[in-house]
C-alpha atoms as a PDB file:
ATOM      1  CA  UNK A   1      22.683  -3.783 -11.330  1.00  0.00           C
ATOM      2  CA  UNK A   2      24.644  -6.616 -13.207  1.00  0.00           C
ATOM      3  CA  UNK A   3      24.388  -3.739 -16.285  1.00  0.00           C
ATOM      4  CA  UNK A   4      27.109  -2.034 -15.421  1.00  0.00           C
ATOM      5  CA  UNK A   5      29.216  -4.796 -14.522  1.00  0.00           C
ATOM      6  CA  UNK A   6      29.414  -5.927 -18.312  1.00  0.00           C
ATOM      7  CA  UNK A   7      31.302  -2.631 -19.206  1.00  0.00           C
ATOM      8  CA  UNK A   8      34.636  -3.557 -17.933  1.00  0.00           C
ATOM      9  CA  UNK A   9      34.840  -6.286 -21.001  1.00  0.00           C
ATOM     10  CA  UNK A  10      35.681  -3.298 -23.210  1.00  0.00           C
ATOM     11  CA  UNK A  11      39.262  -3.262 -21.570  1.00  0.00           C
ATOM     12  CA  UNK A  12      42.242  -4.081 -23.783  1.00  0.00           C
ATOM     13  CA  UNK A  13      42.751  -7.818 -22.975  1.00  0.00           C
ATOM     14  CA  UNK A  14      44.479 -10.576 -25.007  1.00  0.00           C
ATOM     15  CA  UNK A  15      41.900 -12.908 -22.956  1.00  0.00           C
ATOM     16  CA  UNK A  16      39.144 -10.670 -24.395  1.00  0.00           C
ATOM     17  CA  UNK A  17      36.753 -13.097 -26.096  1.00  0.00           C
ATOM     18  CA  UNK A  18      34.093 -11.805 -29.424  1.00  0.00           C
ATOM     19  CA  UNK A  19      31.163 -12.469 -26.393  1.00  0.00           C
ATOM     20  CA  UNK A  20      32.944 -10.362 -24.122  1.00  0.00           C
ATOM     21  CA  UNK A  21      32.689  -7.541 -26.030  1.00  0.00           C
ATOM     22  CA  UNK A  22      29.062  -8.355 -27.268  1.00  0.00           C
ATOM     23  CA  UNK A  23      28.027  -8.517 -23.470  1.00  0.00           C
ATOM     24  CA  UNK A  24      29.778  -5.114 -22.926  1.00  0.00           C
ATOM     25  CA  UNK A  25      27.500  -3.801 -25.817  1.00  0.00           C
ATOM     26  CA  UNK A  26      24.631  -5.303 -24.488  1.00  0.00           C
ATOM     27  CA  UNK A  27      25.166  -3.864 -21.013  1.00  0.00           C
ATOM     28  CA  UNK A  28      25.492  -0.731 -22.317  1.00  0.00           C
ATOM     29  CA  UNK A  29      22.603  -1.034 -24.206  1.00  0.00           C
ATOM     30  CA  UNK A  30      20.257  -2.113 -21.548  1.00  0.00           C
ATOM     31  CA  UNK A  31      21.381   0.199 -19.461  1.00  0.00           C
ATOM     32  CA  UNK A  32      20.556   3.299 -21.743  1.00  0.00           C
ATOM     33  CA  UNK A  33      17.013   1.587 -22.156  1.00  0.00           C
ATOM     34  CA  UNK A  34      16.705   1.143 -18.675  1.00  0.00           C
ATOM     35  CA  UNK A  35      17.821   5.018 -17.858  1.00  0.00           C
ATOM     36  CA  UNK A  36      16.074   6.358 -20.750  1.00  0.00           C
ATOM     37  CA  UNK A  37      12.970   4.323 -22.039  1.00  0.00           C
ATOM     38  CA  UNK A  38      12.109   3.543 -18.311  1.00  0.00           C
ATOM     39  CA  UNK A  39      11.032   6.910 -17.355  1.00  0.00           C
ATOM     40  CA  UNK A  40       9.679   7.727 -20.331  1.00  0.00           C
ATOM     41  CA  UNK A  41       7.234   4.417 -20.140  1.00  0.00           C
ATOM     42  CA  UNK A  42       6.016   5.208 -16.601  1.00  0.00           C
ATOM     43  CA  UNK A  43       5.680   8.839 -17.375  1.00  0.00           C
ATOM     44  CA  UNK A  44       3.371   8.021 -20.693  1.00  0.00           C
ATOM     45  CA  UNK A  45       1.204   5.335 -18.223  1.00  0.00           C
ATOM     46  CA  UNK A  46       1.014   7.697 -15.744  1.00  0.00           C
ATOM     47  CA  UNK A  47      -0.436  10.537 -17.728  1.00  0.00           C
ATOM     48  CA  UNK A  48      -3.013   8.230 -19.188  1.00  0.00           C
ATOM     49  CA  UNK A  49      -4.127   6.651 -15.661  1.00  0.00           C
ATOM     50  CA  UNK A  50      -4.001  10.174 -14.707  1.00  0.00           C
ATOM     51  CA  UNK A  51      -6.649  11.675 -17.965  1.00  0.00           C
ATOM     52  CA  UNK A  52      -8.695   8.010 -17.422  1.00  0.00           C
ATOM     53  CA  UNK A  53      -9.269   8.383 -13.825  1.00  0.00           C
ATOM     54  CA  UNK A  54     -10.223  12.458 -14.000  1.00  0.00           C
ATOM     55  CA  UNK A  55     -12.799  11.347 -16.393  1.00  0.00           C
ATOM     56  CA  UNK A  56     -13.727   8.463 -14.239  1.00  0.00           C
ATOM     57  CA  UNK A  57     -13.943  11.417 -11.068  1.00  0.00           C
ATOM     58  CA  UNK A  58     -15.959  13.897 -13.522  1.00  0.00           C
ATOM     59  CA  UNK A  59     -18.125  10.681 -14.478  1.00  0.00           C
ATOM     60  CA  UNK A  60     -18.749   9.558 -10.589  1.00  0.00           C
ATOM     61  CA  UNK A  61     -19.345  13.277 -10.025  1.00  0.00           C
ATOM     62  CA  UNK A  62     -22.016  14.008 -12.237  1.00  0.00           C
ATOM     63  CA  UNK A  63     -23.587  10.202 -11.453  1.00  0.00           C
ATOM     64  CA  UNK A  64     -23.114  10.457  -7.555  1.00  0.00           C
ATOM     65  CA  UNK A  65     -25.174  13.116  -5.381  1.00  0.00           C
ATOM     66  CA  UNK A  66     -24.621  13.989  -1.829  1.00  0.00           C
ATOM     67  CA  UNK A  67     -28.053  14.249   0.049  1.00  0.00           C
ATOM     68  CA  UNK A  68     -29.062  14.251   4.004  1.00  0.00           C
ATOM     69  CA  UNK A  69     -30.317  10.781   5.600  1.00  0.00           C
ATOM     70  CA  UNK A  70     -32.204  10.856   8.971  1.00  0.00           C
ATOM     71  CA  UNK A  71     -31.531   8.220  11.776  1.00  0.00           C
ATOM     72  CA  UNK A  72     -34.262   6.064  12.252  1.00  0.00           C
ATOM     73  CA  UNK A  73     -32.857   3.545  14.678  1.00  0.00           C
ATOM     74  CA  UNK A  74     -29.429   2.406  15.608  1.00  0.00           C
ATOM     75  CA  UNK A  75     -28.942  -1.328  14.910  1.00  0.00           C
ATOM     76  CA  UNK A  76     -26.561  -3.507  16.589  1.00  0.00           C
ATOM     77  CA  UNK A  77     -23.342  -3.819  15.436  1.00  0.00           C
ATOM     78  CA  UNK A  78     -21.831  -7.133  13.986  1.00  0.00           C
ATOM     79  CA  UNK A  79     -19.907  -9.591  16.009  1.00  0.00           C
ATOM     80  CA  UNK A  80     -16.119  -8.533  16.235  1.00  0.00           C
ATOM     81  CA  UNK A  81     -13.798  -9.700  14.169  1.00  0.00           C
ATOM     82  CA  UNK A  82     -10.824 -11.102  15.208  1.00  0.00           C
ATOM     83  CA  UNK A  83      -8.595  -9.590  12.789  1.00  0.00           C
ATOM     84  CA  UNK A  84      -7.863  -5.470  14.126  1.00  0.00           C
ATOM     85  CA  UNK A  85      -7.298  -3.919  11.156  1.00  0.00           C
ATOM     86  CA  UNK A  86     -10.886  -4.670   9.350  1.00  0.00           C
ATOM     87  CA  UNK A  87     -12.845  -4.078  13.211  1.00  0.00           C
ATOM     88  CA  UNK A  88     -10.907  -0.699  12.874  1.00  0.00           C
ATOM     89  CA  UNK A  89     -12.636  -0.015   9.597  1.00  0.00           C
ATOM     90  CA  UNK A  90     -16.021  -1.633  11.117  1.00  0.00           C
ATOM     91  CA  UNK A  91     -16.048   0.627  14.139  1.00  0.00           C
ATOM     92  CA  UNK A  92     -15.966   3.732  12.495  1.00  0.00           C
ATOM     93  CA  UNK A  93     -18.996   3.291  10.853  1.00  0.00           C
ATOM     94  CA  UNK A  94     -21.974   2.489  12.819  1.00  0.00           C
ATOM     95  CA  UNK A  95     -25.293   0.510  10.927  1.00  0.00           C
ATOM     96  CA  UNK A  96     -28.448   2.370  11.166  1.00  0.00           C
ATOM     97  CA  UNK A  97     -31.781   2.553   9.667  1.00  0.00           C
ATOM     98  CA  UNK A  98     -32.426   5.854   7.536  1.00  0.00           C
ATOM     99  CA  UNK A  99     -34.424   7.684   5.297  1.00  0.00           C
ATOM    100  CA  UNK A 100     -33.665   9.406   2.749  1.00  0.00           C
ATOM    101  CA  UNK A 101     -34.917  11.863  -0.167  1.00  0.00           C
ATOM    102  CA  UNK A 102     -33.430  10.575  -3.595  1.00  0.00           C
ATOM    103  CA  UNK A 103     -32.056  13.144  -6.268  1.00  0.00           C
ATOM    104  CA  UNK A 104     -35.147  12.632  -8.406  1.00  0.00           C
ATOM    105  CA  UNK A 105     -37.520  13.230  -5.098  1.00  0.00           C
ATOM    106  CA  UNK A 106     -38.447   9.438  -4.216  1.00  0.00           C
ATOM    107  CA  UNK A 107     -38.226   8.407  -1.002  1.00  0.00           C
ATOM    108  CA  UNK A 108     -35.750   5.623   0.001  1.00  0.00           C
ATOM    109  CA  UNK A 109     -35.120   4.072   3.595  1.00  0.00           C
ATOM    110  CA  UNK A 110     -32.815   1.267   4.726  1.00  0.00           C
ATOM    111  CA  UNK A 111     -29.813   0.167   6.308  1.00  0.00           C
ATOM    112  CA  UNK A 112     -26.623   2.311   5.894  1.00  0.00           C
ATOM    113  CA  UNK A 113     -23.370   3.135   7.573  1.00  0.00           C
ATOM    114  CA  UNK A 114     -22.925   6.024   9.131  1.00  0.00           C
ATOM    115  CA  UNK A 115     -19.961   8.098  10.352  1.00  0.00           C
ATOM    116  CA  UNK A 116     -21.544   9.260  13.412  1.00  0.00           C
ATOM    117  CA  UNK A 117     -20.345   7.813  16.923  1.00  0.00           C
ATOM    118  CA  UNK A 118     -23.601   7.532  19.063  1.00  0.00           C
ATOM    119  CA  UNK A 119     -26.122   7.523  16.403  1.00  0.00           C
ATOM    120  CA  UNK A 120     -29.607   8.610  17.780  1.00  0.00           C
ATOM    121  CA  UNK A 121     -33.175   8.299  16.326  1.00  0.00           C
ATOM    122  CA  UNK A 122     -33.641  12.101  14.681  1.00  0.00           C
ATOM    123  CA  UNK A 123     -29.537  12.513  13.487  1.00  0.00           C
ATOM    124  CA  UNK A 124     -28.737  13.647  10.469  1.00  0.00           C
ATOM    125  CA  UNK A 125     -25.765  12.531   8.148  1.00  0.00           C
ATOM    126  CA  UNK A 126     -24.910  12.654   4.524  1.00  0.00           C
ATOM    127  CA  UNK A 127     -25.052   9.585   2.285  1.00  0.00           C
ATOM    128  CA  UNK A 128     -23.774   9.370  -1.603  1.00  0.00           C
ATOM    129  CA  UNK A 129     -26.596   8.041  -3.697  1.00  0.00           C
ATOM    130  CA  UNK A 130     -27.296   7.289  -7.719  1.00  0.00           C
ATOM    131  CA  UNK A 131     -29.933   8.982  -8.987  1.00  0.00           C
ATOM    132  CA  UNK A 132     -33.104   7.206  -8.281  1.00  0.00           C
ATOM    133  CA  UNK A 133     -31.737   7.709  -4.952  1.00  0.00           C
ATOM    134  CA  UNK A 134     -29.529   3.733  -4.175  1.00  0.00           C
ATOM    135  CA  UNK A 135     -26.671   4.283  -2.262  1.00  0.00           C
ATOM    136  CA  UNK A 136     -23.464   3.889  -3.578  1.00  0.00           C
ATOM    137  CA  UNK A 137     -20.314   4.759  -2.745  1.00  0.00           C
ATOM    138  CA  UNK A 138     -18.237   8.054  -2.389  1.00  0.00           C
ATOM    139  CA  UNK A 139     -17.084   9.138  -5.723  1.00  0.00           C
ATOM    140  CA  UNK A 140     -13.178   9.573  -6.288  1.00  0.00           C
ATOM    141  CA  UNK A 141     -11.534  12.603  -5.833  1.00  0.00           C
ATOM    142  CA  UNK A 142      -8.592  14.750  -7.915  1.00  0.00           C
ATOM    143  CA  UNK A 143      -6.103  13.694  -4.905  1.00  0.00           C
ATOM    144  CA  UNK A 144      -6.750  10.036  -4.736  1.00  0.00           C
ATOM    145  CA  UNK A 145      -6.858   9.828  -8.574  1.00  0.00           C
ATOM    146  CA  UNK A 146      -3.592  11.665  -8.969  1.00  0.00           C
ATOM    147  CA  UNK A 147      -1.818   8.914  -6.658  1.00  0.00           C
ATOM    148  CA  UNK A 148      -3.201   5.833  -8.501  1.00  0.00           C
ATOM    149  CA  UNK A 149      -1.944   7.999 -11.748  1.00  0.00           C
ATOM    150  CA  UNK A 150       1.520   8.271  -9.789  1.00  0.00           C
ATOM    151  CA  UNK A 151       1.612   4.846  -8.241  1.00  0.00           C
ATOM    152  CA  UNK A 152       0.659   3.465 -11.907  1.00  0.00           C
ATOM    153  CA  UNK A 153       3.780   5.341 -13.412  1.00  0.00           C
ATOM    154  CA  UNK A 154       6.018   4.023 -10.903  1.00  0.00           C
ATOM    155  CA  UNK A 155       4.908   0.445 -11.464  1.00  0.00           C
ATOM    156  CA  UNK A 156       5.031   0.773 -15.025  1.00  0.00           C
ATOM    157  CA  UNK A 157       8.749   2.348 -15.351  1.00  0.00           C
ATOM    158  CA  UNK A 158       9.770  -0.917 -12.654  1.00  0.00           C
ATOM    159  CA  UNK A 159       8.213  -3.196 -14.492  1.00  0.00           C
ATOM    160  CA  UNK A 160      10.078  -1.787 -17.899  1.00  0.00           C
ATOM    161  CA  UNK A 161      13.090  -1.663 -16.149  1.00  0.00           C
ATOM    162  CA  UNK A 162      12.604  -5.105 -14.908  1.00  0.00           C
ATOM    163  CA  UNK A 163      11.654  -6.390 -18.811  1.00  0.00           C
ATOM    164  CA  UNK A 164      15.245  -4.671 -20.327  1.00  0.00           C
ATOM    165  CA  UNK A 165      17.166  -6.293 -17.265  1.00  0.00           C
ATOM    166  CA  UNK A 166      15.601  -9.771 -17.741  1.00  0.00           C
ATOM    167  CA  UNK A 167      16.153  -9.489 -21.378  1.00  0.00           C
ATOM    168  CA  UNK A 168      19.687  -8.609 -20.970  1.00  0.00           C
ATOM    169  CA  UNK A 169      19.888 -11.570 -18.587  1.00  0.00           C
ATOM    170  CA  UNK A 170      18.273 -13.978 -20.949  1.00  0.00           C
ATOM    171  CA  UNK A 171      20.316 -12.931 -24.092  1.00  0.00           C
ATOM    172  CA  UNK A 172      23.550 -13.225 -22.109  1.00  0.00           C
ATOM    173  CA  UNK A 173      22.286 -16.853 -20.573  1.00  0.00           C
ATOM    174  CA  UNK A 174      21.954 -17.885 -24.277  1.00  0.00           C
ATOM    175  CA  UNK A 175      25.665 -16.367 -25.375  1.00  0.00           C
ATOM    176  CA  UNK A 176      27.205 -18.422 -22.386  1.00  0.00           C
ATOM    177  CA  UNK A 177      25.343 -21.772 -23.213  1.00  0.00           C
ATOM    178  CA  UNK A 178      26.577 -21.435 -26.853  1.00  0.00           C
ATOM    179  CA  UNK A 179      30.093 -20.867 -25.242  1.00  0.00           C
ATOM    180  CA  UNK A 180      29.542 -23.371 -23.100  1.00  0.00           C
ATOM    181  CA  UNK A 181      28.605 -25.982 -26.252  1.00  0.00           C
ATOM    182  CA  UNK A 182      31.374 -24.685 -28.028  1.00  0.00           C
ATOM    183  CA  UNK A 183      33.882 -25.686 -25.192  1.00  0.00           C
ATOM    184  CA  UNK A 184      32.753 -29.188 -24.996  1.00  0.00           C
ATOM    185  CA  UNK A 185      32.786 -29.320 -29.082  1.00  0.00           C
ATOM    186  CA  UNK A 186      36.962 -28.859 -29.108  1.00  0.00           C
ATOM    187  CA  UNK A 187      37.285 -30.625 -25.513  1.00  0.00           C
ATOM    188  CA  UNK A 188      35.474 -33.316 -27.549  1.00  0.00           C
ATOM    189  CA  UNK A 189      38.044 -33.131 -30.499  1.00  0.00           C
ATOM    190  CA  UNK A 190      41.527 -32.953 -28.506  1.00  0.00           C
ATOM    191  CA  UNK A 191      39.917 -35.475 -26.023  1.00  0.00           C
ATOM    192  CA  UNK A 192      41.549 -38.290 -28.062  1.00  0.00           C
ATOM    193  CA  UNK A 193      44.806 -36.812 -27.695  1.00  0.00           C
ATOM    194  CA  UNK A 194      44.407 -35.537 -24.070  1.00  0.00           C
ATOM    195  CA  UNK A 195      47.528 -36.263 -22.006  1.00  0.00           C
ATOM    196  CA  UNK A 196      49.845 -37.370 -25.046  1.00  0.00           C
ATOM    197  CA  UNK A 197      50.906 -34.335 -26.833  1.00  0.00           C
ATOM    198  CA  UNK A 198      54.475 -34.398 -27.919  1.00  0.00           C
ATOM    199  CA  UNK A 199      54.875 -37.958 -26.790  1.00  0.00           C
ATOM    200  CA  UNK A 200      54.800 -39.477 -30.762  1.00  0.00           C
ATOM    201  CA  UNK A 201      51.999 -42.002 -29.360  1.00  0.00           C
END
């Protein structure tokens, strides 16, 4: 981290420029920021994706019901897919066509994945549906929610970590390009005497 390298400017040095010492200040500042503020930004955004998605599992949980669908007939399976990864997925669910009792006693049929691996007429399987009995998906649950909460705090402290260190950058890019102007400003004033100094010309 190019923090940490600004801190040597605070050495005793008749070199030692005014912006030397404002860079050691600043890396010392972002550096603080970026070992205190950090954590304590992806610790707040984690706990709130954490309290968001338990009410979004609670919410799924009380919307979502688990009921028993009956095999009707197997159905062929899609042509493969060349890529491995999504035929994976594919294969582990086989298409059928199934009935089904919704939550609120009406009776639903259609075509559904199934986790079963030789799905015959008269199988039974569970299915997540709404509650005029649509299938939808399987809600959340506490584990999967707590990792998107953890995964969200870790982005979040990286991503303030990565603002201080790009706003150290920027600040000390604008310091050396009004150095940088300054330079040319006396090179431009002793350019008319460059090369005769003591000469009396």
């Amino acid at each position: 981290m190019r923090a940490i390298s600004g801190l040597w400017r605070w050495r005793r040095n008749p070199l030692r420029r005014g912006t030397d010492l404002a860079e050691a200040w600043l890396a010392l500042a972002a550096l603080v920021l970026i070992v205190v503020a950090a954590p304590v930004v992806g610790a707040v955004a984690g706990v709130l994706t954490h309290d968001a998605l338990l009410r979004s599992v609670q919410a799924q949980r009380e919307a979502r019901h688990s009921v028993v669908a009956t095999v009707l007939q197997k159905l062929d399976q899609p042509p493969l897919d060349p890529d491995p990864e999504t035929s994976s997925a594919r294969d582990a669910h086989r298409r059928v066509l199934a009935s089904w009792t919704g939550p609120d006693g009406s009776g639903q049929a259609g075509t559904v994945a199934s986790d079963l691996k030789s799905p015959h007429p008269g199988d039974r399987f569970r299915v997540w549906t709404d509650g005029h009995g649509r299938i939808v998906g399987r809600p959340l649950d506490t584990a999967t929610a707590t990792t998107h909460a953890a995964l969200a705090g870790l982005g979040a402290a990286l991503a303030c970590a990565g603002l201080i260190e790009g706003g150290r950058r920027v600040l000390v890019w604008r310091a050396v390009r009004r150095r940088y102007a300054r330079w040319d400003q006396a090179w431009d004033k002793a350019g008319p005497d460059w090369g005769r100094a003591g000469t009396g010309a």
